[in-house]
Protein backbone atom coordinates (compact mmCIF):
# COMPACT_ATOMS: atom_id res chain seq x y z
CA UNK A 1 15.02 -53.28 -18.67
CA UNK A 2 18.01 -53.45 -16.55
CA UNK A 3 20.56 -50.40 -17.55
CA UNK A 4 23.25 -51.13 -14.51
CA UNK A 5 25.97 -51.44 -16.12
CA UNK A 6 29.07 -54.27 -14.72
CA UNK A 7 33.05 -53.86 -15.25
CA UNK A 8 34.11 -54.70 -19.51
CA UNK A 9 37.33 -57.00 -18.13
CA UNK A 10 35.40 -59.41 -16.79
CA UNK A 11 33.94 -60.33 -20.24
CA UNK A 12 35.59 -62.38 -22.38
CA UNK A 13 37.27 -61.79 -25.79
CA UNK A 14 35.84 -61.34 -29.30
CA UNK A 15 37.82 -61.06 -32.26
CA UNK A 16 36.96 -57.84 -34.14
CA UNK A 17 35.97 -59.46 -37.76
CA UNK A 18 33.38 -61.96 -35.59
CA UNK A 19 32.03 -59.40 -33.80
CA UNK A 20 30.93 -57.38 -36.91
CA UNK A 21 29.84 -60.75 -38.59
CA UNK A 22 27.83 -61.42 -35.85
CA UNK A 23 26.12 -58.06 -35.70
CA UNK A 24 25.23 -57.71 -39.13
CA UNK A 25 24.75 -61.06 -40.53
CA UNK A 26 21.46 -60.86 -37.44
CA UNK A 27 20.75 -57.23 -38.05
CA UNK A 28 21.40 -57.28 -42.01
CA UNK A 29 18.36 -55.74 -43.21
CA UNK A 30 18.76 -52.78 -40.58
CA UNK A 31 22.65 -52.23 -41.59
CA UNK A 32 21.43 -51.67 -45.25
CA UNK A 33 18.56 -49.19 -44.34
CA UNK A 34 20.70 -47.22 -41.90
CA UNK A 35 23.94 -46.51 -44.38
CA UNK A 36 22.11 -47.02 -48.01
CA UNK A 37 18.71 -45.94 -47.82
CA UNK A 38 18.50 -46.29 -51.76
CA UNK A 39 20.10 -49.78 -51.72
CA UNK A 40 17.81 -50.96 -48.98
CA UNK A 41 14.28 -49.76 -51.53
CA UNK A 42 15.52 -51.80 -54.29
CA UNK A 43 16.01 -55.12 -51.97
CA UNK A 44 13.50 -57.99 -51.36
CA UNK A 45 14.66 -58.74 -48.18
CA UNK A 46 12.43 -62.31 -47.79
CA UNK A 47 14.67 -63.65 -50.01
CA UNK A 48 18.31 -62.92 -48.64
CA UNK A 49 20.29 -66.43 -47.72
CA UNK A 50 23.71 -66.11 -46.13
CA UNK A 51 26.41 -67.98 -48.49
CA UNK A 52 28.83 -70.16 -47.00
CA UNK A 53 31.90 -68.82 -45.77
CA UNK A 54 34.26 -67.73 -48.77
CA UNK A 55 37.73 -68.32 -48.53
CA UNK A 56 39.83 -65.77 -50.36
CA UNK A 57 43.54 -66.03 -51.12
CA UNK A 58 45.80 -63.05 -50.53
CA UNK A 59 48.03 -63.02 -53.68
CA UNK A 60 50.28 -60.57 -51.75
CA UNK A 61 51.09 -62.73 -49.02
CA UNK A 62 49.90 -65.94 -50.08
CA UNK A 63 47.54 -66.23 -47.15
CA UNK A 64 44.17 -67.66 -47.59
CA UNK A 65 41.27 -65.65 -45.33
CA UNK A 66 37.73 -65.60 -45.11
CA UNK A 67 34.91 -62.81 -46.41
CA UNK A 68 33.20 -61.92 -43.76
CA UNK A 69 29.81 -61.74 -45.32
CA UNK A 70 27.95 -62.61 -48.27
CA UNK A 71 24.51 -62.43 -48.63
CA UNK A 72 22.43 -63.59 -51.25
CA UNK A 73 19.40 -61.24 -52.57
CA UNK A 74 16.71 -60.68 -54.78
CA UNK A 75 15.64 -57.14 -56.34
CA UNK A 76 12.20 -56.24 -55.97
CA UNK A 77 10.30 -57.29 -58.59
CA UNK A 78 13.02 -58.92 -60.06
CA UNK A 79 14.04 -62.76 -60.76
CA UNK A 80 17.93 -61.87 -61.17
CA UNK A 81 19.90 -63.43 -57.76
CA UNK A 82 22.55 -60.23 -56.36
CA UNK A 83 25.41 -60.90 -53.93
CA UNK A 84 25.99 -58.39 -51.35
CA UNK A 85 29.35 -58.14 -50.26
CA UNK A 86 30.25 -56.40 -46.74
CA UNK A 87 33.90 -56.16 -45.49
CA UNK A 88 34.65 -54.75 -41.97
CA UNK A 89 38.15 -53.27 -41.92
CA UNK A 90 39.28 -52.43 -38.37
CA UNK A 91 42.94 -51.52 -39.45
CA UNK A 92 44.04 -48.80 -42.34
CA UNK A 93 45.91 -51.04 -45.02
CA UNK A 94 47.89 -50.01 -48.12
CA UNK A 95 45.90 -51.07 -51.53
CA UNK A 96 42.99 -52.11 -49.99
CA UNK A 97 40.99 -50.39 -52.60
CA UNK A 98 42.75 -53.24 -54.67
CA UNK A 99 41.94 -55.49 -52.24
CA UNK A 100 38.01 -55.24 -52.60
CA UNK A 101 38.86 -55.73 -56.42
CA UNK A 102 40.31 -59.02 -56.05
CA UNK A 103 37.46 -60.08 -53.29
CA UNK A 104 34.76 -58.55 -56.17
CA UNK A 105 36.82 -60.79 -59.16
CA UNK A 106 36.99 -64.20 -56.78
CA UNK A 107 33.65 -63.77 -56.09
CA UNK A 108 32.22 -63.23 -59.64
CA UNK A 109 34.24 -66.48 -60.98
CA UNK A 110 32.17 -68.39 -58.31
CA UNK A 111 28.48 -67.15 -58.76
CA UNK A 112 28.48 -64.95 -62.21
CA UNK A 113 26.10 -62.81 -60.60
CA UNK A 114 25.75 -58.78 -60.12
CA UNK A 115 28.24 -58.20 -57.04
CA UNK A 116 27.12 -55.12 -54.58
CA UNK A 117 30.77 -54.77 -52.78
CA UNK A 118 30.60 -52.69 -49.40
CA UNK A 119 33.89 -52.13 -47.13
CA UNK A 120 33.17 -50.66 -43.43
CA UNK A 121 35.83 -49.19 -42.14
CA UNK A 122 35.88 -49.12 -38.09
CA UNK A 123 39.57 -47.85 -36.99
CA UNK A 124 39.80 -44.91 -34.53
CA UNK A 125 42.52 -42.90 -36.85
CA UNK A 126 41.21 -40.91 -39.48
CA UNK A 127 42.16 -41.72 -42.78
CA UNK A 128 41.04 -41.18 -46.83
CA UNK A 129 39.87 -44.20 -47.96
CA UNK A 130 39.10 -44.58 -51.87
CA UNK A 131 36.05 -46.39 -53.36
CA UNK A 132 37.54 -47.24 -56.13
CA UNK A 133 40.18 -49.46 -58.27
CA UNK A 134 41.35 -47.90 -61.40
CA UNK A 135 43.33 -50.20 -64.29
CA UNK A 136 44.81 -48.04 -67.07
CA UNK A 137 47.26 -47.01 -69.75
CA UNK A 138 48.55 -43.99 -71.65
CA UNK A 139 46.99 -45.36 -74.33
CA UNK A 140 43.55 -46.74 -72.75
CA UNK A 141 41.58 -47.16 -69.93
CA UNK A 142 40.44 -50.24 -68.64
CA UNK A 143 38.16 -50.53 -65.85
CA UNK A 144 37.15 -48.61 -63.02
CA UNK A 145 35.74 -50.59 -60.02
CA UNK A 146 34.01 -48.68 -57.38
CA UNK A 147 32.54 -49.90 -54.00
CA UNK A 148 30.12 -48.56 -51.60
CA UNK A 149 31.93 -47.53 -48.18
CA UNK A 150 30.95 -46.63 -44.72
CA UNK A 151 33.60 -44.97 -42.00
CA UNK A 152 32.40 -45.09 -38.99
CA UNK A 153 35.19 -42.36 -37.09
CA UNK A 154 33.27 -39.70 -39.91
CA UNK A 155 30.12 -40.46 -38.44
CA UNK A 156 28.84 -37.83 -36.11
CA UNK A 157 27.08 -40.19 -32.89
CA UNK A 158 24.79 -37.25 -32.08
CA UNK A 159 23.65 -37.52 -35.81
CA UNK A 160 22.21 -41.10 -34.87
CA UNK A 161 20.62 -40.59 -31.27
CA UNK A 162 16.84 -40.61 -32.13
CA UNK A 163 17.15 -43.62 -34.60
CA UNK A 164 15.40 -46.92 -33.25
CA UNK A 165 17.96 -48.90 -35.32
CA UNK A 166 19.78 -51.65 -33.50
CA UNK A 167 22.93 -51.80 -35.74
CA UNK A 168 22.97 -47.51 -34.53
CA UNK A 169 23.31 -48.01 -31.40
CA UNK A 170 25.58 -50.73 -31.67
CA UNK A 171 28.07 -48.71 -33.73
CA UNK A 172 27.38 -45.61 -31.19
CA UNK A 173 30.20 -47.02 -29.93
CA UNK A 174 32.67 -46.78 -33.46
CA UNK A 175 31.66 -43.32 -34.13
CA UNK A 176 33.60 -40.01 -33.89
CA UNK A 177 33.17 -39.23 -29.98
CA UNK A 178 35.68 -37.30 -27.47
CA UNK A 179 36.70 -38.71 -24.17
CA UNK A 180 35.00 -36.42 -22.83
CA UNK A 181 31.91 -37.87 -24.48
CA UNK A 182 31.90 -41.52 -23.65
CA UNK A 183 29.49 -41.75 -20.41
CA UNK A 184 27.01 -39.57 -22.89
CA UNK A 185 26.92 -41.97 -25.60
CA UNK A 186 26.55 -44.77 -22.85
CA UNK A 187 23.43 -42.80 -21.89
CA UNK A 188 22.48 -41.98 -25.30
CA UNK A 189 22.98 -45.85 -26.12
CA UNK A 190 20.87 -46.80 -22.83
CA UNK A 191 18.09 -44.74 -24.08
CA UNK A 192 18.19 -46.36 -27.68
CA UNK A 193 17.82 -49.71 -26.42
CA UNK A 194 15.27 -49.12 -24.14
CA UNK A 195 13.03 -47.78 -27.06
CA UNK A 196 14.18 -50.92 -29.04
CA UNK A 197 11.45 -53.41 -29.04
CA UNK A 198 13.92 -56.85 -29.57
CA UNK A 199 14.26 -60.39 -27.99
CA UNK A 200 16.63 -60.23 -24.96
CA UNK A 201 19.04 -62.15 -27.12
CA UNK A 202 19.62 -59.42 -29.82
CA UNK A 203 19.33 -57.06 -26.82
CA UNK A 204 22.55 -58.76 -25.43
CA UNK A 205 24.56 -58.56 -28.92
CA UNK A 206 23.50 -55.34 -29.42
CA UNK A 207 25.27 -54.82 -25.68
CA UNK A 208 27.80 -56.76 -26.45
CA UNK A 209 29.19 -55.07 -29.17
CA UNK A 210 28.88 -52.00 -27.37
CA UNK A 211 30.82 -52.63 -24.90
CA UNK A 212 33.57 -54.14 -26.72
CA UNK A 213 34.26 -50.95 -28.00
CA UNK A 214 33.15 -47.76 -25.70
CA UNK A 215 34.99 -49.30 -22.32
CA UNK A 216 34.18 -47.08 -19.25
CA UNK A 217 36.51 -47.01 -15.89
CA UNK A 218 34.77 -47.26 -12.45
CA UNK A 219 34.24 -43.51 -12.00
CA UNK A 220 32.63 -42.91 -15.20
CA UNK A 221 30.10 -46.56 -14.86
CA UNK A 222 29.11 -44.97 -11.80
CA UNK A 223 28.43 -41.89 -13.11
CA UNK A 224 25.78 -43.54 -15.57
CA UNK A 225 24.23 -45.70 -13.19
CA UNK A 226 23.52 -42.28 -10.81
C-alpha cells in the first residue's frame, strides 16, 4: 500500500457534520463495537437500514437542521424495531444536553419506537459535557433523560494503536495528542491501515478523514515518509 503522504491544501473541503456522516453511516457496525462494546452484543446488525434524513426544528432559533444519523435496528433475538441515534458535535454549545432531548422527543412522535440517543463530541477544547436532561419541581420529579456519549479530546490515541478498527484510526486523528505527537500518530495511523484488510475505497475515507483533521507541514510529511 502506498503510505507517501501529499500536501492537505490541495484537497478540497468537507464540512465537519458530512464528514462524520460519511464515516460512520459506512463503518456503523465498527463505531458501535469500538465505543459500546455492550450495545454492539445486543444488536443484529443484518438488519440495520439507514432512515431518511430527519429534519429537526430548533425551537431556540427557529432554524430547521438535519440529524445526522439514524439507523434502524433489530435486537438479537428480538422482533421489536430500535432507532439508533448518533449526533457529532464539533463545537461546545450551551443546553445541548436539552438539545438531544428535543432530537429524542421529535424522533419518538415519528416512529414510537425504543430511541438509543448517542452525541459524539469532537472539539479540541476540553469541556464537561452531561448525559443527561433533568425536568423537575420542588414538589416532583419528572423525567430524567440520559444519552450515551463519546469525547473524543478524553480519548488517549495510544490507548487505540493495536486496534484493527477502521473508525480508530480514523478518529486517531480527534483524540487527545500534543504537537509534539502528530507525525507519531501519522505513523501509528499508517501502520493501522496497513493491517486493515478494506476495499481501496473505504481505505481512501478512512484517509480522508484523517487528514482533515491531523494536518502536517512540509517538515514534519517528510519526516514520515523517511
Amino acid at each position: 500500500m502506498e503510505t507517501s503522504l501529499v500536501c492537505e491544501e490541495s484537497k478540497p473541503y468537507m464540512p465537519h457534520d458530512q464528514l462524520f456522516k460519511q464515516l460512520i453511516g459506512t463503518f456503523f457496525e465498527e463505531f458501535i463495537e469500538l465505543f459500546f462494546p455492550e450495545v454492539h452484543r445486543h444488536i443484529d446488525f443484518s438488519s440495520i437500514k439507514p432512515l431518511s434524513d430527519e429534519m429537526f426544528t430548533d425551537l431556540i432559533k427557529g432554524e430547521n437542521r438535519k440529524a445526522d444519523i439514524v439507523i434502524e435496528a433489530k435486537l438479537k433475538g428480538e422482533d421489536t424495531l430500535i432507532i439508533i441515534h448518533v449526533e457529532p458535535q464539533n463545537y461546545g454549545q450551551p443546553n445541548f444536553n436539552e438539545r438531544m432531548y428535543q432530537y429524542f422527543s421529535l424522533l419518538y412522535n415519528r416512529y414510537r419506537k425504543p430511541i438509543l440517543p448517542i452525541a459524539l463530541f469532537s472539539y479540541d477544547e476540553k469541556r464537561y459535557e452531561r448525559d443527561d436532561f433533568e425536568m423537575s419541581f420542588p414538589f416532583f420529579h419528572v423525567l430524567t433523560f440520559h444519552f450515551l456519549i463519546v469525547e473524543l479530546r478524553k480519548k488517549n490515541w495510544r490507548e487505540y494503536i493495536e486496534s484493527d478498527n477502521p473508525v480508530a484510526a480514523a478518529l486517531l486523528s480527534k483524540m487527545n495528542y500534543s504537537e509534539k505527537e502528530k507525525v507519531q500518530v501519522k505513523k501509528e495511523f499508517l501502520r493501522m491501515l496497513v493491517r486493515m484488510e478494506i476495499n481501496p475505497a473505504k481505505m481512501e475515507l478512512i484517509n480522508g478523514f484523517f487528514e482533515s483533521y491531523l494536518k502536517l507541514d512540509q517538515k514534519e510529511v517528510e519526516t514520515v515518509n523517511n
